[in-house]
Protein backbone atom coordinates (compact mmCIF):
# COMPACT_ATOMS: atom_id res chain seq x y z
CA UNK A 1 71.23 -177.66 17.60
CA UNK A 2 70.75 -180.89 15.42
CA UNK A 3 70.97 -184.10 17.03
CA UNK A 4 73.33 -187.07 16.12
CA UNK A 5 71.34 -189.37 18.71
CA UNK A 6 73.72 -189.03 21.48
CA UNK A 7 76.42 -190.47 19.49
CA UNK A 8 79.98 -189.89 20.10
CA UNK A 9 81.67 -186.90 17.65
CA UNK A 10 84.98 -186.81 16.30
CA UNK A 11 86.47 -184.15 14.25
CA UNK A 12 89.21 -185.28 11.70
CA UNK A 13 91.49 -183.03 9.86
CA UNK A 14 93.47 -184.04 6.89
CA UNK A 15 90.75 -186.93 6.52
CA UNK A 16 90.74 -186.93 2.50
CA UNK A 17 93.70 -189.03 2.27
CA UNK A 18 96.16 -191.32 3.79
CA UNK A 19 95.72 -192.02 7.86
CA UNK A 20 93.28 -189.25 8.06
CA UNK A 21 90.62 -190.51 6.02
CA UNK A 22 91.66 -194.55 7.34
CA UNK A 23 90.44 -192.78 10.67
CA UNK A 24 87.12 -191.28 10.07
CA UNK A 25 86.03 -194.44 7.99
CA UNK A 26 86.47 -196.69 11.02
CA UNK A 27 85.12 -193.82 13.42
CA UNK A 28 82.51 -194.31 11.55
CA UNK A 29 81.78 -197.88 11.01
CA UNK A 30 81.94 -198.31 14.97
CA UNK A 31 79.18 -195.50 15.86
CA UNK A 32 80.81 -192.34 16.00
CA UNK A 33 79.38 -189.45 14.21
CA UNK A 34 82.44 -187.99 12.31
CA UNK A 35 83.61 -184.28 11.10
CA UNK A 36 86.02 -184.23 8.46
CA UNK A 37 87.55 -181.36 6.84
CA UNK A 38 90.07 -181.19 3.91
CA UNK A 39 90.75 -178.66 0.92
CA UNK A 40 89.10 -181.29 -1.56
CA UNK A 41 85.23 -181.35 -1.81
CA UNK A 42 85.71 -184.84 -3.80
CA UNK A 43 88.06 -186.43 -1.35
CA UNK A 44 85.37 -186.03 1.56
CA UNK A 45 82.22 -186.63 -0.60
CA UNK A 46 83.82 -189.86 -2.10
CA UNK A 47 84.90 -190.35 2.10
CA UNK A 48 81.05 -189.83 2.81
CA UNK A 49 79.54 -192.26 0.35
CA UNK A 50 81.93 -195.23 2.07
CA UNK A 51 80.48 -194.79 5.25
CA UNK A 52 77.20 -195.60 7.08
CA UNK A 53 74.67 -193.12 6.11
CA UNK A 54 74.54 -190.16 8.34
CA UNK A 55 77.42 -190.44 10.06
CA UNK A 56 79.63 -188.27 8.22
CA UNK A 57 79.52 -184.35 7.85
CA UNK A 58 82.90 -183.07 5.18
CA UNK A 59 84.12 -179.26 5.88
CA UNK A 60 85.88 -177.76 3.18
CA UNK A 61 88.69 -176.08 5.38
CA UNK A 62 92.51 -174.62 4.60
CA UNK A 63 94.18 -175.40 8.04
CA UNK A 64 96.43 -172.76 7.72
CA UNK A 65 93.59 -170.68 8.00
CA UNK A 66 93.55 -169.81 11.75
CA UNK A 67 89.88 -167.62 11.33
CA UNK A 68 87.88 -170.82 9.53
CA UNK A 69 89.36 -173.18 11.35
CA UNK A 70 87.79 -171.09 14.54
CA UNK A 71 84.30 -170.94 12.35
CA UNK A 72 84.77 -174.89 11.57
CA UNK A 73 84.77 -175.70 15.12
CA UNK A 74 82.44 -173.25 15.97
CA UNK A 75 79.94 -174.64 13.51
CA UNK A 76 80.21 -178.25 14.05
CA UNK A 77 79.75 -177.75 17.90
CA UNK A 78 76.68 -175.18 17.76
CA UNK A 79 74.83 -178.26 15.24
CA UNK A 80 75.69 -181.30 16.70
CA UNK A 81 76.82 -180.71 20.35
CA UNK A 82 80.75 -180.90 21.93
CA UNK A 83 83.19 -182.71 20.23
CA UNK A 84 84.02 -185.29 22.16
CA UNK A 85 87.51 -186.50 19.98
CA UNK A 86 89.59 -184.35 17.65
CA UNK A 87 92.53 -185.64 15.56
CA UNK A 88 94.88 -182.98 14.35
CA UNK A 89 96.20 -184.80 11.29
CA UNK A 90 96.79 -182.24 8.31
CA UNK A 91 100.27 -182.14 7.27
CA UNK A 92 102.45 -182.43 4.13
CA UNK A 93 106.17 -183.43 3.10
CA UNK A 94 108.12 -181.09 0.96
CA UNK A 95 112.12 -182.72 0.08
CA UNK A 96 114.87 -180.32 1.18
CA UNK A 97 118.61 -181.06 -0.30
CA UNK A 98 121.94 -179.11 1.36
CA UNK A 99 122.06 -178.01 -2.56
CA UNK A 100 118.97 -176.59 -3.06
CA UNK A 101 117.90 -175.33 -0.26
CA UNK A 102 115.58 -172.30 -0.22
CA UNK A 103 113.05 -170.89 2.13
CA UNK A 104 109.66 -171.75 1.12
CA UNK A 105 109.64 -175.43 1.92
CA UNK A 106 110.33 -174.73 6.01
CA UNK A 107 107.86 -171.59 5.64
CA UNK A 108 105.18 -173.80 3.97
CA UNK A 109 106.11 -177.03 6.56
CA UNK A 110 105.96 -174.81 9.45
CA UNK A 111 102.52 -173.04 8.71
CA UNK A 112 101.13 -176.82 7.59
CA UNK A 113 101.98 -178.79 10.10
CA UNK A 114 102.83 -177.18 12.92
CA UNK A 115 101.28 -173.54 13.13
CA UNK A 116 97.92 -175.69 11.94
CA UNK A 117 98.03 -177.88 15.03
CA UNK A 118 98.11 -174.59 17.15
CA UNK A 119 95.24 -173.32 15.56
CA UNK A 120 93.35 -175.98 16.38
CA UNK A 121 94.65 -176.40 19.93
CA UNK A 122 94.01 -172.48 20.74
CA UNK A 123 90.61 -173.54 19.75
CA UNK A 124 90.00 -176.56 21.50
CA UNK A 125 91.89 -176.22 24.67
CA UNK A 126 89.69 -173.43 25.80
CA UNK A 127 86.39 -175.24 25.78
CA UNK A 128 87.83 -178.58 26.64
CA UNK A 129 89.36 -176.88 29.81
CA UNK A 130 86.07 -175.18 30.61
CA UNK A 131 84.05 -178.72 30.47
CA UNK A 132 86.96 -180.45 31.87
CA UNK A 133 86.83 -183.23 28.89
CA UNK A 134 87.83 -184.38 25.61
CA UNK A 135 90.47 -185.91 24.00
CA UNK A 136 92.96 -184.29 21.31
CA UNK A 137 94.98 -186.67 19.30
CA UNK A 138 97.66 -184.57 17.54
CA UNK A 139 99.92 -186.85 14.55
CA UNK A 140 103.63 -186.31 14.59
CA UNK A 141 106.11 -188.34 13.10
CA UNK A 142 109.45 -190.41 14.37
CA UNK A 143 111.34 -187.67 11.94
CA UNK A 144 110.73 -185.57 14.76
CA UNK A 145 113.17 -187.31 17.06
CA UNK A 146 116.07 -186.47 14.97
CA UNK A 147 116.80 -184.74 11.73
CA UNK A 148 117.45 -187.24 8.64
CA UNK A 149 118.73 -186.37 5.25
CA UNK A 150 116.22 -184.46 3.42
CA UNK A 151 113.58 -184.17 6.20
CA UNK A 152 115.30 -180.90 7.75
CA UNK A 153 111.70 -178.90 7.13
CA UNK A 154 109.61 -181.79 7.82
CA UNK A 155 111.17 -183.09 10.93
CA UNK A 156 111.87 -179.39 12.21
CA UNK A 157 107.96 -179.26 12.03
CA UNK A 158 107.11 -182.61 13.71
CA UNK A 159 109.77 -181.83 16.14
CA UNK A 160 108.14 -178.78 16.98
CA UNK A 161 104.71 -180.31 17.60
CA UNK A 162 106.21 -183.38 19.97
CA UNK A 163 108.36 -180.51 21.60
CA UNK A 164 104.79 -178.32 21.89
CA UNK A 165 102.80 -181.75 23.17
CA UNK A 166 104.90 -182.49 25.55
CA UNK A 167 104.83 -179.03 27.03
CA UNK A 168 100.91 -179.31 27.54
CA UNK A 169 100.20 -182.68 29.02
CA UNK A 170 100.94 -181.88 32.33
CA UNK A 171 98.37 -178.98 32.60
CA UNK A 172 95.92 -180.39 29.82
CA UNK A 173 95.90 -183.43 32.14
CA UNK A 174 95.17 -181.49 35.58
CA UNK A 175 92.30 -180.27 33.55
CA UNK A 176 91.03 -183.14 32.89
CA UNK A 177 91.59 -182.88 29.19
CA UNK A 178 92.78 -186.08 27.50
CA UNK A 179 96.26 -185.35 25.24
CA UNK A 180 98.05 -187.98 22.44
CA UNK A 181 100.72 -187.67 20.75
CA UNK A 182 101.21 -189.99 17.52
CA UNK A 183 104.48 -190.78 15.99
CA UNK A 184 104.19 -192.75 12.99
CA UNK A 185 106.65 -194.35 10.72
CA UNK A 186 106.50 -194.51 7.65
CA UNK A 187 102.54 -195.70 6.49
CA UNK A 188 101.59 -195.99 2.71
CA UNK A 189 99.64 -192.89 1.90
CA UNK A 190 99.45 -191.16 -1.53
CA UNK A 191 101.75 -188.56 0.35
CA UNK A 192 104.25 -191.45 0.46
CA UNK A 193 103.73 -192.57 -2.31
CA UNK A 194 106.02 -189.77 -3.51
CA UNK A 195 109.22 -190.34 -1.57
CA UNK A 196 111.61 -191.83 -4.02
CA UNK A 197 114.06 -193.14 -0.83
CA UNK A 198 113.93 -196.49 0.88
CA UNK A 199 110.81 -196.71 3.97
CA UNK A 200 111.80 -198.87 6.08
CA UNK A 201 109.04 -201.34 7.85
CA UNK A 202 106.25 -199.77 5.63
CA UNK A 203 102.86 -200.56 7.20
CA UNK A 204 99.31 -199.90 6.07
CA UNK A 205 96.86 -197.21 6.46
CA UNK A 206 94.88 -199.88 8.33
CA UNK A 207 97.31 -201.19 10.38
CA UNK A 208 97.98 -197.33 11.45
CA UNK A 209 94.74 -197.10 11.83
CA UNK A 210 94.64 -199.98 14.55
CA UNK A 211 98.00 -198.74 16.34
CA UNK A 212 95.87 -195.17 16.93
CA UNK A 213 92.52 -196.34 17.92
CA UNK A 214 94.18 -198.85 20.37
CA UNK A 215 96.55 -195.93 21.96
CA UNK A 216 93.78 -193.14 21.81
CA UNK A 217 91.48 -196.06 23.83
CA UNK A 218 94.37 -196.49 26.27
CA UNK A 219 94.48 -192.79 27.22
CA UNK A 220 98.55 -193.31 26.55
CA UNK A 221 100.11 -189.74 25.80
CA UNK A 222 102.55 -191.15 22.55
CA UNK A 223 101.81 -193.95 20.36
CA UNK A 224 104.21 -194.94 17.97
CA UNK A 225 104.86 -197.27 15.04
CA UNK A 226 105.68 -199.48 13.79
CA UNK A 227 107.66 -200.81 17.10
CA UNK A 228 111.25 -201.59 15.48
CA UNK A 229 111.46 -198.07 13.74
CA UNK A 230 110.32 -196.11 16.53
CA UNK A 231 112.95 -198.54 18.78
CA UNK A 232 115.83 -197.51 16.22
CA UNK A 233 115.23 -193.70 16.44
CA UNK A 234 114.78 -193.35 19.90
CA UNK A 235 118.18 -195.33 20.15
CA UNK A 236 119.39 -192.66 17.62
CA UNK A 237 118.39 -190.35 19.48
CA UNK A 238 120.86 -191.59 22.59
CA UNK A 239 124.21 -192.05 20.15
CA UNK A 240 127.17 -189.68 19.98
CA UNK A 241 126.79 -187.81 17.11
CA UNK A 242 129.84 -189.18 15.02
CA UNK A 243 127.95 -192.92 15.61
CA UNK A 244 124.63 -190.73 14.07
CA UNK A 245 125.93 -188.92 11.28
CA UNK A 246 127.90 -192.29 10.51
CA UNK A 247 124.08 -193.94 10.42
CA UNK A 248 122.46 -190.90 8.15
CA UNK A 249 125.46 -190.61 6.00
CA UNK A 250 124.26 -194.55 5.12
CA UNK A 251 120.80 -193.46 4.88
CA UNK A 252 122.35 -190.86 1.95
CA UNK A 253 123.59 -193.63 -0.18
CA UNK A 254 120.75 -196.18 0.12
């Protein structure tokens, strides 16, 4: 087993881009030896050359791929020891209109970012159970409180993954095992970059970045931001529906 001089490890997935790769840059500015994986061998070798030397290790890895995401893990613990943090963060956004809707966007949604988080929990929980420690972080989104106009495969996914977090904690947390949940609004990624609707209270990766580390150092089970959104959908969340559909009907015109 190599050594990374006792330093903390985190394992990042998703980390080429967006909140993923904000992340494992400030991982590992503040000591932490980091392990990110994405599908792009540029993304993570452009991610490795901004960092301190020798504290990043990239994985070329297809989440959706349930045996190398076993042999990622596998790896990275047999060279450099238990990982002590891992942030499920791989996802994607695919629009879905009433008028063209089809099955491959919820089938490709579903497998991205949900069936990938399981992967990596069946993975995880096992050994973090047996040591009795660790920490999973697991992103989400506020679509996942209620379904918005063209977000019915995206938020059915993020939904899934609160509704799946939620269900752990309790025995994750008798274990010993450290679970959080992150519900972001909307954060200026390249992935955002592509919506061509309004984002309300847009924040930066960086200021995501701080919301995360600051609820992942807390322990807290959900962290969510920016505060006003995440205060207007939960309050969604509590309206009769003709008050609801009355709200997302406005979201259709803006």
């Amino acid at each position: 087993m190599s050594t990374v001089d006792k330093r903390k490890i985190a394992w990042i997935t998703g980390a080429g881009k967006g909140i993923g790769r904000g992340l494992a840059m400030r991982l590992a500015h503040e000591g932490w030896f980091v392990c990110v994986t994405s599908r792009t061998a540029p993304e993570l070798e452009s991610l490795k050359e901004l960092c301190p030397s020798g504290s990043v290790e990239p994985y070329l890895l297809d989440v959706t791929d349930r045996e190398a995401t076993e042999r990622t893990i596998q790896e990275i613990e047999e060279r450099y020891g238990s990982i002590d943090l891992a942030v499920l963060n791989a996802g994607s956004h695919s629009e879905v209109l009433a008028q063209t809707i089809s099955v491959e966007p919820f089938r490709n949604l579903i497998e991205t970012n949900y069936m990938s988080v399981v992967y990596g929990l069946c993975s995880l929980v096992p050994r973090f159970v047996q040591r009795k420690r660790g920490h999973i972080a697991v992103v989400a989104s506020l679509a996942g409180y209620g379904g918005l106009p063209s977000a019915a495969a995206y938020g059915a996914s993020k939904a899934a993954i609160i509704n799946m977090c939620e269900a752990l904690y309790p025995e994750l947390r008798r274990s010993k095992v450290k679970l959080t949940l992150i519900n972001p609004g909307f954060v200026k990624t390249p992935l955002s970059d592509k919506n061509a609707f309004p984002m309300p209270f847009l924040i930066s990766v960086e200021k995501a970045v701080d919301y995360i580390l600051r609820g992942i150092s807390a322990e807290k089970f959900e962290v969510t931001f920016p505060f006003r959104f995440a205060f207007l959908m939960k309050i969604m969340g509590l309206l009769p529906y003709p008050v609801y559909f009355a709200i997302t009907r406005w979201m259709l015109r803006s």
